[in-house]
PDB file of N, CA and C in Angstrom:
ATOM      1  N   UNK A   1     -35.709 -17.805  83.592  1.00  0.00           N
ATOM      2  CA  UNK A   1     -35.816 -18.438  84.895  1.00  0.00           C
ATOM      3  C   UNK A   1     -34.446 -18.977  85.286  1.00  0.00           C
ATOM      4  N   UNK A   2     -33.468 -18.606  86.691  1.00  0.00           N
ATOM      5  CA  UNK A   2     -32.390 -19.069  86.991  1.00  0.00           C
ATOM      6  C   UNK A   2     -32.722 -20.342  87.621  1.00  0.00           C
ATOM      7  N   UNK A   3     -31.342 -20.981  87.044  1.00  0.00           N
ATOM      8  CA  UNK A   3     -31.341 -22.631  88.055  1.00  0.00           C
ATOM      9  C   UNK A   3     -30.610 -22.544  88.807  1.00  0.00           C
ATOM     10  N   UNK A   4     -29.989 -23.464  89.741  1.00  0.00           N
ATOM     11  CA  UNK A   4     -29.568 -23.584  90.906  1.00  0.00           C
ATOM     12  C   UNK A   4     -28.224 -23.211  90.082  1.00  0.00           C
ATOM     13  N   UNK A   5     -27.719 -23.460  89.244  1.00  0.00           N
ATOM     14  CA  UNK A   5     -26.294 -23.237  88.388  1.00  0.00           C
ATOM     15  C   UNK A   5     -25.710 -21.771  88.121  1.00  0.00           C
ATOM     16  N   UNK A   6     -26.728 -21.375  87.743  1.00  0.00           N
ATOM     17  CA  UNK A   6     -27.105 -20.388  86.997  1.00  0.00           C
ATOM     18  C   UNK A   6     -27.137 -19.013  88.780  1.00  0.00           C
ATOM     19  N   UNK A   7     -27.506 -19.395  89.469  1.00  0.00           N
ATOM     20  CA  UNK A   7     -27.427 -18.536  90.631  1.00  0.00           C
ATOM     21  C   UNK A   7     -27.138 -19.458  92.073  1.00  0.00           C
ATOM     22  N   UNK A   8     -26.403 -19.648  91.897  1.00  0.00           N
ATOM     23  CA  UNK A   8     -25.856 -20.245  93.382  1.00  0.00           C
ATOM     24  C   UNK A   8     -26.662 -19.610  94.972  1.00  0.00           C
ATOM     25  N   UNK A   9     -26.903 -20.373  95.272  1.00  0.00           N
ATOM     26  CA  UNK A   9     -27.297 -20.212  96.704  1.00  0.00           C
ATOM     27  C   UNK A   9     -26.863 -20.855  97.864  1.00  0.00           C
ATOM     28  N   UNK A  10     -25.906 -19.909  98.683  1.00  0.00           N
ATOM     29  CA  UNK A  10     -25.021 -20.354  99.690  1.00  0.00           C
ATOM     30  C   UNK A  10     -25.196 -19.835 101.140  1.00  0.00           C
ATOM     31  N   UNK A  11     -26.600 -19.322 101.077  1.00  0.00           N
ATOM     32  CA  UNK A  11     -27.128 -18.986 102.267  1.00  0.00           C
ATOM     33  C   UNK A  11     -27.650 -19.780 103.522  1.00  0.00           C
ATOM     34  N   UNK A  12     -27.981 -19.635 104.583  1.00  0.00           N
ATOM     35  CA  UNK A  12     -28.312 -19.942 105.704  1.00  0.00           C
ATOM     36  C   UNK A  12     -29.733 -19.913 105.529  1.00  0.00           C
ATOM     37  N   UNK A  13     -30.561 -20.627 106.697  1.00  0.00           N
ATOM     38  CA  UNK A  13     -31.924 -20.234 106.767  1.00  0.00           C
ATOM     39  C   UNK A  13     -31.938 -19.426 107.802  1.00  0.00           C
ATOM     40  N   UNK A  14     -31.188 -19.126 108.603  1.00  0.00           N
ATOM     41  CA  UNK A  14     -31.071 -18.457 109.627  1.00  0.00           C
ATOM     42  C   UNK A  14     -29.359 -17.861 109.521  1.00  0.00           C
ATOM     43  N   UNK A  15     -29.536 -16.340 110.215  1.00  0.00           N
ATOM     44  CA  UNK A  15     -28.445 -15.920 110.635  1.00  0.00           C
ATOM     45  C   UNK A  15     -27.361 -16.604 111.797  1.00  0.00           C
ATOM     46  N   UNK A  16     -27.956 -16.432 112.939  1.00  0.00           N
ATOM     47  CA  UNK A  16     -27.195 -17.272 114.063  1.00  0.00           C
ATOM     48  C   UNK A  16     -26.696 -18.731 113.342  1.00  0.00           C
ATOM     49  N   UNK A  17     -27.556 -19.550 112.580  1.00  0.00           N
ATOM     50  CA  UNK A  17     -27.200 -20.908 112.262  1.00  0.00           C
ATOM     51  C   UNK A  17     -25.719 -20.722 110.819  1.00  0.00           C
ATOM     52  N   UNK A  18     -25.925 -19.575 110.341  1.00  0.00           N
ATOM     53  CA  UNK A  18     -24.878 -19.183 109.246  1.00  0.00           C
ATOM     54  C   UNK A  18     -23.715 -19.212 110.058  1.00  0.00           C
ATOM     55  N   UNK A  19     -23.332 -18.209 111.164  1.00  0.00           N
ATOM     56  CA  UNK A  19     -22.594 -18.183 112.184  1.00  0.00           C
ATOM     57  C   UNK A  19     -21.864 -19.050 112.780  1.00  0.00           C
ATOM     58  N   UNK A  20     -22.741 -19.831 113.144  1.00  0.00           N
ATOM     59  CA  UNK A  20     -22.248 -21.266 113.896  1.00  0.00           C
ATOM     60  C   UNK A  20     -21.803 -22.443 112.299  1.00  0.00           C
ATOM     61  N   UNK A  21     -21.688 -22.060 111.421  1.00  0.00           N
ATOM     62  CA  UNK A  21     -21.029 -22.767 110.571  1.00  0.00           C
ATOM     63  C   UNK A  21     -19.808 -22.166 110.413  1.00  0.00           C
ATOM     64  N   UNK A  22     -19.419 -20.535 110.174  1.00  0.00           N
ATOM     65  CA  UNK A  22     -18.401 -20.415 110.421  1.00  0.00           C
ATOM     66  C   UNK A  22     -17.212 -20.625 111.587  1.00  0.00           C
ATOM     67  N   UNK A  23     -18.199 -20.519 112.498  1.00  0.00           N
ATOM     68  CA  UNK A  23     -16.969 -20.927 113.859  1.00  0.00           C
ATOM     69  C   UNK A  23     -16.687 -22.121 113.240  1.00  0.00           C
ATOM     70  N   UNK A  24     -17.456 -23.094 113.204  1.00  0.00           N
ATOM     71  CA  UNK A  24     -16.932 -24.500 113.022  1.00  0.00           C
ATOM     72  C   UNK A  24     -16.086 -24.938 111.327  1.00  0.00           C
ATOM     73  N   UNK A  25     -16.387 -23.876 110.592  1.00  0.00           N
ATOM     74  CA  UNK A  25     -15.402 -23.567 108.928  1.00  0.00           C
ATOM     75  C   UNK A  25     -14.081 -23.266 109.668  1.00  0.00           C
ATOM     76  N   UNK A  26     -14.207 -21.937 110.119  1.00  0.00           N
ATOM     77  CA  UNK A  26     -12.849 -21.427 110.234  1.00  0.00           C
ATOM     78  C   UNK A  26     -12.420 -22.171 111.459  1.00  0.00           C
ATOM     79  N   UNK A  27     -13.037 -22.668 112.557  1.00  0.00           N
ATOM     80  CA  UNK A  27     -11.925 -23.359 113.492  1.00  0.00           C
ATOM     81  C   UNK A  27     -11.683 -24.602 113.177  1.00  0.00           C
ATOM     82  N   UNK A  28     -12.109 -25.330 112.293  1.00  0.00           N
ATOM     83  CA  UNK A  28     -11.596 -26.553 111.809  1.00  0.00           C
ATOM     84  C   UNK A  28     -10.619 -26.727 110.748  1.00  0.00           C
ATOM     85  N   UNK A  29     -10.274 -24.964 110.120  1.00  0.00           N
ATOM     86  CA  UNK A  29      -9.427 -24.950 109.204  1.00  0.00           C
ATOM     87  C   UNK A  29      -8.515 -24.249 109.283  1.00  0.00           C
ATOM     88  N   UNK A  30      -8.187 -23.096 110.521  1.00  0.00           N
ATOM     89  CA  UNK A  30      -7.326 -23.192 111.938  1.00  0.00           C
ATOM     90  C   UNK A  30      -6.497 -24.059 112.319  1.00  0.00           C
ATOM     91  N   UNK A  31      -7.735 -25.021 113.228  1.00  0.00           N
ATOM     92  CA  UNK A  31      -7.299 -26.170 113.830  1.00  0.00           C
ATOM     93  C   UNK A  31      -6.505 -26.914 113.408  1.00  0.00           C
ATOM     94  N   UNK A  32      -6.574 -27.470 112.388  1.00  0.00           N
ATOM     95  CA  UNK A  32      -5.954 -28.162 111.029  1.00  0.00           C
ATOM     96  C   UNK A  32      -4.487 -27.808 111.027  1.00  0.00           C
ATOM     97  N   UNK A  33      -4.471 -26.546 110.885  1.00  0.00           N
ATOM     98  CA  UNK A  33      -2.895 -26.324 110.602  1.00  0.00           C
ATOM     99  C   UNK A  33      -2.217 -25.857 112.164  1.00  0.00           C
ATOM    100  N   UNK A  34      -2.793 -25.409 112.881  1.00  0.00           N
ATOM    101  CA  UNK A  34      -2.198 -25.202 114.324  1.00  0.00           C
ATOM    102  C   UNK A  34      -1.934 -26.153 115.327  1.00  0.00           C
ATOM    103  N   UNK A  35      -2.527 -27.437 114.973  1.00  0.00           N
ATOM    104  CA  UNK A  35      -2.444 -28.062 115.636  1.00  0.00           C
ATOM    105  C   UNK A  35      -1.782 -28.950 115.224  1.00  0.00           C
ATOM    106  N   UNK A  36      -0.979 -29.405 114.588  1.00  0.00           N
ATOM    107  CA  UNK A  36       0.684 -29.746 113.482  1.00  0.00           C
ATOM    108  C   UNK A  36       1.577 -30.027 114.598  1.00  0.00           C
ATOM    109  N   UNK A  37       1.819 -29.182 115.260  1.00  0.00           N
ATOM    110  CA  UNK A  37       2.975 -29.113 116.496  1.00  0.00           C
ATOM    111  C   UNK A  37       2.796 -30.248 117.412  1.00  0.00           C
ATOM    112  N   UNK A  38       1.122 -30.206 117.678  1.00  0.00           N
ATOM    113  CA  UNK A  38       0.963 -30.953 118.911  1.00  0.00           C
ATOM    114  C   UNK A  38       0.468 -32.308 118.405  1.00  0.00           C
ATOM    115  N   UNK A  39      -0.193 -32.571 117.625  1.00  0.00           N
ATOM    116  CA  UNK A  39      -1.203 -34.008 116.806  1.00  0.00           C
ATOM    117  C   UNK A  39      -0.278 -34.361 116.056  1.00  0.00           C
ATOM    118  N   UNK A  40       0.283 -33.963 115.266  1.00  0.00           N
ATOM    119  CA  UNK A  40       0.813 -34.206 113.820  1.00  0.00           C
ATOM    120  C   UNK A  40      -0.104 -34.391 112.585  1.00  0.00           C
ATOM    121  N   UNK A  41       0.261 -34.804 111.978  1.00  0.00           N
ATOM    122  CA  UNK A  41      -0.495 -34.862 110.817  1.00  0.00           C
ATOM    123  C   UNK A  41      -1.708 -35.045 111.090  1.00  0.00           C
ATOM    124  N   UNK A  42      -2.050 -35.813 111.802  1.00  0.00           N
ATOM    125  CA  UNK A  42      -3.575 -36.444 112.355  1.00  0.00           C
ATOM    126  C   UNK A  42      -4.737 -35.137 112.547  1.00  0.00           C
ATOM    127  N   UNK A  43      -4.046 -33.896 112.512  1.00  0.00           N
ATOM    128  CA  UNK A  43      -4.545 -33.035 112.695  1.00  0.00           C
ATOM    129  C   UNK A  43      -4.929 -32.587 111.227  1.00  0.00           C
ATOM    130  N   UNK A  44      -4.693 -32.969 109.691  1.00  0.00           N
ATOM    131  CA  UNK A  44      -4.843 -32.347 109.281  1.00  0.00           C
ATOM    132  C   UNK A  44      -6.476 -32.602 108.434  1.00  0.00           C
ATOM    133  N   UNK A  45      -7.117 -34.147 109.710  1.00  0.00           N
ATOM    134  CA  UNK A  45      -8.039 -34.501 109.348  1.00  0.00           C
ATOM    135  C   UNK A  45      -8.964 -33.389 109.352  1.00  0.00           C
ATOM    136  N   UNK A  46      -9.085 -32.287 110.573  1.00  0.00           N
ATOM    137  CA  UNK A  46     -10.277 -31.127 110.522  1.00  0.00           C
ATOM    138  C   UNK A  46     -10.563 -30.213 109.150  1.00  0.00           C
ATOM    139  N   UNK A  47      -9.069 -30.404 107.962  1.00  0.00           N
ATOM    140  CA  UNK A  47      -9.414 -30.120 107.068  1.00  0.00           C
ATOM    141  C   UNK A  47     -10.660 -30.110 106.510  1.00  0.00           C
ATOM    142  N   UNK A  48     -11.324 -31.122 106.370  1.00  0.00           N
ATOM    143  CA  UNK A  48     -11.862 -31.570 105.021  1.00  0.00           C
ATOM    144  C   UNK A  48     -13.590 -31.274 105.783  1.00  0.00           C
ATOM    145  N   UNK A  49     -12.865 -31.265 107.200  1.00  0.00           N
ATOM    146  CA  UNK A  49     -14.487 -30.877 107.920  1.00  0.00           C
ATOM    147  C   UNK A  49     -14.698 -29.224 108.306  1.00  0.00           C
ATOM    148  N   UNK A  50     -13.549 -28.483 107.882  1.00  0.00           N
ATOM    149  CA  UNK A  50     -13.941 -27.449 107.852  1.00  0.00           C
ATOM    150  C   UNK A  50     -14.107 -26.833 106.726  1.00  0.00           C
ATOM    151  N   UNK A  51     -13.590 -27.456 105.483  1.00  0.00           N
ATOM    152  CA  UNK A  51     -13.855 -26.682 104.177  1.00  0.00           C
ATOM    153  C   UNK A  51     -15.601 -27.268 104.221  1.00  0.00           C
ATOM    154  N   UNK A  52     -15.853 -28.650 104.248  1.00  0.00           N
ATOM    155  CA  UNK A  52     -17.507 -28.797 104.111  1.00  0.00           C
ATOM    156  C   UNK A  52     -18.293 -27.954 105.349  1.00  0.00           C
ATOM    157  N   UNK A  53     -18.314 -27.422 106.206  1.00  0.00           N
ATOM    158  CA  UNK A  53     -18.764 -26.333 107.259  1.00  0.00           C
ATOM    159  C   UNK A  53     -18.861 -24.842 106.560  1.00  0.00           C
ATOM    160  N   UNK A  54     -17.923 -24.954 105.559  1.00  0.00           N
ATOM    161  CA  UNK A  54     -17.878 -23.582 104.836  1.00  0.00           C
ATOM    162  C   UNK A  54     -18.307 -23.646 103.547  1.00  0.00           C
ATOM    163  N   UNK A  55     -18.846 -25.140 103.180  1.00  0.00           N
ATOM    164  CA  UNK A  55     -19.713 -25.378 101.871  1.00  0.00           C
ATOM    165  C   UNK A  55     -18.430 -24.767 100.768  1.00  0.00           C
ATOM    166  N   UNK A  56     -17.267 -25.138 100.776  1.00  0.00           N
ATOM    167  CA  UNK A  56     -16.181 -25.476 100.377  1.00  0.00           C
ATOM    168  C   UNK A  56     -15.125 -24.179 100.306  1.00  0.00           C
ATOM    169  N   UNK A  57     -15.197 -23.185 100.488  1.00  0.00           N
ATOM    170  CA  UNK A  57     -13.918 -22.015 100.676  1.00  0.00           C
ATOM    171  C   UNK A  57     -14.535 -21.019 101.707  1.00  0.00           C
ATOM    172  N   UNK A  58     -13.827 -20.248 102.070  1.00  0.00           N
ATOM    173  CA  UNK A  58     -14.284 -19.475 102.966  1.00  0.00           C
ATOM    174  C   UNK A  58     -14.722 -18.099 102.476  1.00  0.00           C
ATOM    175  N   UNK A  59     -14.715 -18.089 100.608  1.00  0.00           N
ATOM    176  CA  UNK A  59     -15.350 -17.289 100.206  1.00  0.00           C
ATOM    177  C   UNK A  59     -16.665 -17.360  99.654  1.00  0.00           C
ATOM    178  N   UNK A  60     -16.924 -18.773  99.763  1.00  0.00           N
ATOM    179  CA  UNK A  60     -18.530 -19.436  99.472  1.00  0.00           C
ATOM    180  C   UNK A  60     -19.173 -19.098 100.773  1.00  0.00           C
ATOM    181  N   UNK A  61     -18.431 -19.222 102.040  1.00  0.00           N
ATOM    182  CA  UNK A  61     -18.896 -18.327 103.095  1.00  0.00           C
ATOM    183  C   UNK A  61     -19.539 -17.149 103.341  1.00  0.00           C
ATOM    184  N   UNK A  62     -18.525 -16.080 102.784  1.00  0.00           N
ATOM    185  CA  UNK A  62     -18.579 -15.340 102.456  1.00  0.00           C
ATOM    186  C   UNK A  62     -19.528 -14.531 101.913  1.00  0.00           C
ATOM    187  N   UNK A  63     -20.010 -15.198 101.200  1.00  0.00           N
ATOM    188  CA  UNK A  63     -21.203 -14.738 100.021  1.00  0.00           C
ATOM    189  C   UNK A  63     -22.288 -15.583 100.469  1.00  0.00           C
ATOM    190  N   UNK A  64     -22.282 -16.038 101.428  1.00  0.00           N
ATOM    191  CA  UNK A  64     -23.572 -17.048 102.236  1.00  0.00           C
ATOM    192  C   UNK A  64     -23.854 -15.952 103.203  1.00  0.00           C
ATOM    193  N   UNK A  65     -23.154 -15.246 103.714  1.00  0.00           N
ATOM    194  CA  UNK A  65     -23.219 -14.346 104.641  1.00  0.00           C
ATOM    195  C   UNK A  65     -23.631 -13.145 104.251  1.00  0.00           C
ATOM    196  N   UNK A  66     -23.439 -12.606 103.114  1.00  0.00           N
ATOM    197  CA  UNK A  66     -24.183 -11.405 102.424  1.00  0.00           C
ATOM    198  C   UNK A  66     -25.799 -12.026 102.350  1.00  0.00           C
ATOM    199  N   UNK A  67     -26.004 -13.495 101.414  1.00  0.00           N
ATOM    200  CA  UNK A  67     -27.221 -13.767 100.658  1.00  0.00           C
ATOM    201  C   UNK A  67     -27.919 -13.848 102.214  1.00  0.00           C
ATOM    202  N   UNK A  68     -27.687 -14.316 102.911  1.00  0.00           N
ATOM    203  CA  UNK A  68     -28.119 -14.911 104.700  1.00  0.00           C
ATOM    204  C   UNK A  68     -28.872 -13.404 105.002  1.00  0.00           C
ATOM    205  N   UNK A  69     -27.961 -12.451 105.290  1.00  0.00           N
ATOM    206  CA  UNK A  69     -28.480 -10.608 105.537  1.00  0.00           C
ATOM    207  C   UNK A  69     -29.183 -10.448 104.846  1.00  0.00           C
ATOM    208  N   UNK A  70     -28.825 -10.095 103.492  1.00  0.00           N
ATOM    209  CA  UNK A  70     -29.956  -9.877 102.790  1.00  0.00           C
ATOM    210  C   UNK A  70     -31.482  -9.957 102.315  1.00  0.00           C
ATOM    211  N   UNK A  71     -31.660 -11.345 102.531  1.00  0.00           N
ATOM    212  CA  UNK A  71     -32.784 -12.335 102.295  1.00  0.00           C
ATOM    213  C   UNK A  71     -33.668 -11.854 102.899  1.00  0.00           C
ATOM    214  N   UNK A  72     -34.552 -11.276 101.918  1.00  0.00           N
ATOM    215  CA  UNK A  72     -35.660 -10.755 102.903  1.00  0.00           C
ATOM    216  C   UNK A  72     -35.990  -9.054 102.560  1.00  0.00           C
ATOM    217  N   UNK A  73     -34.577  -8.396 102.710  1.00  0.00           N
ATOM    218  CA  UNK A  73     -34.627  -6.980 102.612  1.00  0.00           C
ATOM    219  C   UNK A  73     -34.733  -6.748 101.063  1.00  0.00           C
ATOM    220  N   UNK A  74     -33.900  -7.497  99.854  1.00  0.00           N
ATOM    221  CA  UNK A  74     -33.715  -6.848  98.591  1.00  0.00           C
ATOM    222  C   UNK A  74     -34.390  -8.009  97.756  1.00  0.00           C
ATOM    223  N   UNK A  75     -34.988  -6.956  96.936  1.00  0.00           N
ATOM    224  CA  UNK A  75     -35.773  -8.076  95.756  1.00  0.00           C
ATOM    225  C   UNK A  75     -35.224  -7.576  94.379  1.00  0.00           C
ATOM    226  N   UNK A  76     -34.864  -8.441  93.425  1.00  0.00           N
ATOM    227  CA  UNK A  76     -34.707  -8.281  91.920  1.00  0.00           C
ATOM    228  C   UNK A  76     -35.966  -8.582  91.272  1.00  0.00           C
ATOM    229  N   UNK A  77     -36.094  -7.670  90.558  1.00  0.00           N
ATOM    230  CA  UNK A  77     -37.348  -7.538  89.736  1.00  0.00           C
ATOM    231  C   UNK A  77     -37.188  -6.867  88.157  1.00  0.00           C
ATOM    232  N   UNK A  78     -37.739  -7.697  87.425  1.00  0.00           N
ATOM    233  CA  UNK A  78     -37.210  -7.244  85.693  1.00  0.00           C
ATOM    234  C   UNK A  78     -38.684  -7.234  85.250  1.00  0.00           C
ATOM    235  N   UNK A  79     -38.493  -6.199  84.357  1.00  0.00           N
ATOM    236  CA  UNK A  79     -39.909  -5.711  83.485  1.00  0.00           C
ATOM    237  C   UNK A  79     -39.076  -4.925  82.138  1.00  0.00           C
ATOM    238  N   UNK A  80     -39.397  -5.540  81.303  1.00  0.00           N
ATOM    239  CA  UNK A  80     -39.614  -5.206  79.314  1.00  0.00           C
ATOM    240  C   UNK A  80     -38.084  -4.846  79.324  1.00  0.00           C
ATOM    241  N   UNK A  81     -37.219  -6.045  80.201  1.00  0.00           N
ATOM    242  CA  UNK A  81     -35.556  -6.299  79.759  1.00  0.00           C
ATOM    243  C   UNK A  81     -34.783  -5.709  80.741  1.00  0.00           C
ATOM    244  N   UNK A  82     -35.568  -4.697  81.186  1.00  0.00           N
ATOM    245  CA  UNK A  82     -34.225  -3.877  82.927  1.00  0.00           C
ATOM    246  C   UNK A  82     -34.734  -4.653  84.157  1.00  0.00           C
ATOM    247  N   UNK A  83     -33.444  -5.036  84.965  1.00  0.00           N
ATOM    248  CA  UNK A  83     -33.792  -5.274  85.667  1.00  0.00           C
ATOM    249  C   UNK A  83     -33.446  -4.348  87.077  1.00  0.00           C
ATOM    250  N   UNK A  84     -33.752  -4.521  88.347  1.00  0.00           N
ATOM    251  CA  UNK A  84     -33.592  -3.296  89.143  1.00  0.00           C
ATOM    252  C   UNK A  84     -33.720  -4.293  90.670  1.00  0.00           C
ATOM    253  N   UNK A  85     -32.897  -3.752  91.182  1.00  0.00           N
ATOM    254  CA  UNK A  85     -32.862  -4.326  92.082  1.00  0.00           C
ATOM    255  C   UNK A  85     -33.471  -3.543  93.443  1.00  0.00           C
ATOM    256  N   UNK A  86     -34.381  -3.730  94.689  1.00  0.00           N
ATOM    257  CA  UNK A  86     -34.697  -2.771  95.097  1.00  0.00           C
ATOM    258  C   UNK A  86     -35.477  -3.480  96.628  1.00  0.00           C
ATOM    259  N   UNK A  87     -35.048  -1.945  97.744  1.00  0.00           N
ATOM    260  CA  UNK A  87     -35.771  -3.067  99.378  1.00  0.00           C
ATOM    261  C   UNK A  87     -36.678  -3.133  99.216  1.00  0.00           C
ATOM    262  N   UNK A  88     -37.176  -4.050 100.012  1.00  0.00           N
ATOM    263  CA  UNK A  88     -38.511  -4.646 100.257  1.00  0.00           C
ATOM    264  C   UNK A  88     -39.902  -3.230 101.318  1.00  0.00           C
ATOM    265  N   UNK A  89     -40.470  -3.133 100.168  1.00  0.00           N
ATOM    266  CA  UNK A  89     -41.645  -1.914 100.678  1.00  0.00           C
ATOM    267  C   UNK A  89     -41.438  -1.310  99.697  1.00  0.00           C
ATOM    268  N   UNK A  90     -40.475  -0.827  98.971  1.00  0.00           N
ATOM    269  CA  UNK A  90     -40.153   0.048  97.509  1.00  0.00           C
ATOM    270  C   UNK A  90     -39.962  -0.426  96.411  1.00  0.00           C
ATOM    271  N   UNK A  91     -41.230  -1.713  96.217  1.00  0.00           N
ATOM    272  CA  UNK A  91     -41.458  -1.879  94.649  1.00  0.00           C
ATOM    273  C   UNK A  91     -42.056  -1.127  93.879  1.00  0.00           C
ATOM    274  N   UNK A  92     -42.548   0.061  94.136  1.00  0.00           N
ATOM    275  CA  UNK A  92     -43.571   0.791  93.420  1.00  0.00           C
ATOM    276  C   UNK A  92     -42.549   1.491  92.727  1.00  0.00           C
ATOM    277  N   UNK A  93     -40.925   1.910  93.265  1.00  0.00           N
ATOM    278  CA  UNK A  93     -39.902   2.279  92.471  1.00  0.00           C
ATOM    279  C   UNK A  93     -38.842   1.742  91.316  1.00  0.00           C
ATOM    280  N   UNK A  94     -39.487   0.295  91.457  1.00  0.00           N
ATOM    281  CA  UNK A  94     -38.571  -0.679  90.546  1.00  0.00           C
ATOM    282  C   UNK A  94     -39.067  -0.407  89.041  1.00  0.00           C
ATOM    283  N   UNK A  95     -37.514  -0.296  88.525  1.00  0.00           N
ATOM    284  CA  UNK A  95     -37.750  -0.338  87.221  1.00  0.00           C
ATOM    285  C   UNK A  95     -37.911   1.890  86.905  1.00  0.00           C
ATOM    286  N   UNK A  96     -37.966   2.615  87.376  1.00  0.00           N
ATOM    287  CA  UNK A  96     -38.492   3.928  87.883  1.00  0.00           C
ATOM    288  C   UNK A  96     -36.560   4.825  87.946  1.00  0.00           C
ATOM    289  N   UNK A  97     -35.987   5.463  86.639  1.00  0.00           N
ATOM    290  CA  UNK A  97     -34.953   6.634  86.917  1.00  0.00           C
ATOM    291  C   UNK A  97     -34.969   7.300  88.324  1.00  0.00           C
ATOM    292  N   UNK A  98     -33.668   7.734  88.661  1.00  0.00           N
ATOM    293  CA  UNK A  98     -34.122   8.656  89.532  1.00  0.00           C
ATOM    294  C   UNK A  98     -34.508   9.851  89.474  1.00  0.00           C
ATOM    295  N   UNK A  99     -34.679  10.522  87.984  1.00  0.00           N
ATOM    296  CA  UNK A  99     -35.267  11.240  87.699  1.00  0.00           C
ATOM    297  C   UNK A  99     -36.611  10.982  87.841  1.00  0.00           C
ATOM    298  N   UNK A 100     -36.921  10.387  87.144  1.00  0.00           N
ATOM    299  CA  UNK A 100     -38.338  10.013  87.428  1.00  0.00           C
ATOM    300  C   UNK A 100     -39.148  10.484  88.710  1.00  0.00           C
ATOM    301  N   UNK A 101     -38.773   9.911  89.744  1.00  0.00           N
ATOM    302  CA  UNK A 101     -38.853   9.805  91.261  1.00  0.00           C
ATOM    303  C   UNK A 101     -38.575  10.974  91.469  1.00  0.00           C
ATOM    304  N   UNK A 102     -37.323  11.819  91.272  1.00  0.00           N
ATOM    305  CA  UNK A 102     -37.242  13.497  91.434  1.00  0.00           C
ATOM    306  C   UNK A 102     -38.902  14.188  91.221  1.00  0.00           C
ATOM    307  N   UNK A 103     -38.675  14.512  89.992  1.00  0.00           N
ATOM    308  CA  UNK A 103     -40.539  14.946  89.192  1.00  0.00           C
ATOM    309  C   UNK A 103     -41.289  14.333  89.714  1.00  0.00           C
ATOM    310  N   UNK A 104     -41.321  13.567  90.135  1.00  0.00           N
ATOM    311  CA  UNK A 104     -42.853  13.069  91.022  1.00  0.00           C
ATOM    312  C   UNK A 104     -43.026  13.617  92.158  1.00  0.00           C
ATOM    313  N   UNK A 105     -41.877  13.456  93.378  1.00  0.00           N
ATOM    314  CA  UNK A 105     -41.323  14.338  94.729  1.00  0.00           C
ATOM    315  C   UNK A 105     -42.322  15.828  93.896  1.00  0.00           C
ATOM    316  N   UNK A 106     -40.970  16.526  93.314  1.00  0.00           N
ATOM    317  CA  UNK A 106     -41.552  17.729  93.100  1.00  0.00           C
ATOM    318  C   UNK A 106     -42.884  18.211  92.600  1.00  0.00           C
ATOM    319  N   UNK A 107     -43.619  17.147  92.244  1.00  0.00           N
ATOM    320  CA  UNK A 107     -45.078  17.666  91.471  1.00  0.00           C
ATOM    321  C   UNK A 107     -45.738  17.743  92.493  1.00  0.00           C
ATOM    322  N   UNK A 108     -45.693  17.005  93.865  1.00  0.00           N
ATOM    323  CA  UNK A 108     -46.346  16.677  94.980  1.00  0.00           C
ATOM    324  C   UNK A 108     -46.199  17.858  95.683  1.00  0.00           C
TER     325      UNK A 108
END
């Protein structure tokens, strides 16, 4: 059984709402440094509010944005040690070679 450690979850409950964290990740961590010229330093407060918008790098993003798509379409499923990963409607193939699945096609 995975724990929260053990499999990180950096997803959205929603797509659009994943989205609107990145505008506000990446333009606050943008902002931050572009705006130097005109604020000064004072600017480099959007830092710390755009790395937490991005739940701390923009590659934790990143991978919030795959798990966000995904969710829903692909299921992992393990039986007697393999595990197989596979979309949603085609569990009857989990765990199943593709040989397997060939010879069956063809017996039909």
């Amino acid at each position: 059984m995975g724990t929260k450690a053990e499999n990180p979850d950096f997803a959205s409950s929603s797509l659009p709402r994943h989205l609107a964290r990145g505008v506000v990740g990446f333009g606050g961590l943008i902002g931050s440094v572009a705006l130097i010229p005109v604020v000064g330093p004072v600017s480099l407060l959007l830092l710390p509010a755009g790395a937490m918008a991005l739940r701390g790098c923009p590659m934790c993003w990143t991978i919030g944005l795959v798990q966000t798509v995904s969710r829903g379409r692909l299921r992992r499923s393990c039986r007697e040690g393999r595990c197989a990963l596979t979309a949603v409607g085609h569990e009857k193939h989990a765990g199943e070679s593709a040989t397997t699945r060939k010879r069956e096609a063809a017996a039909k």
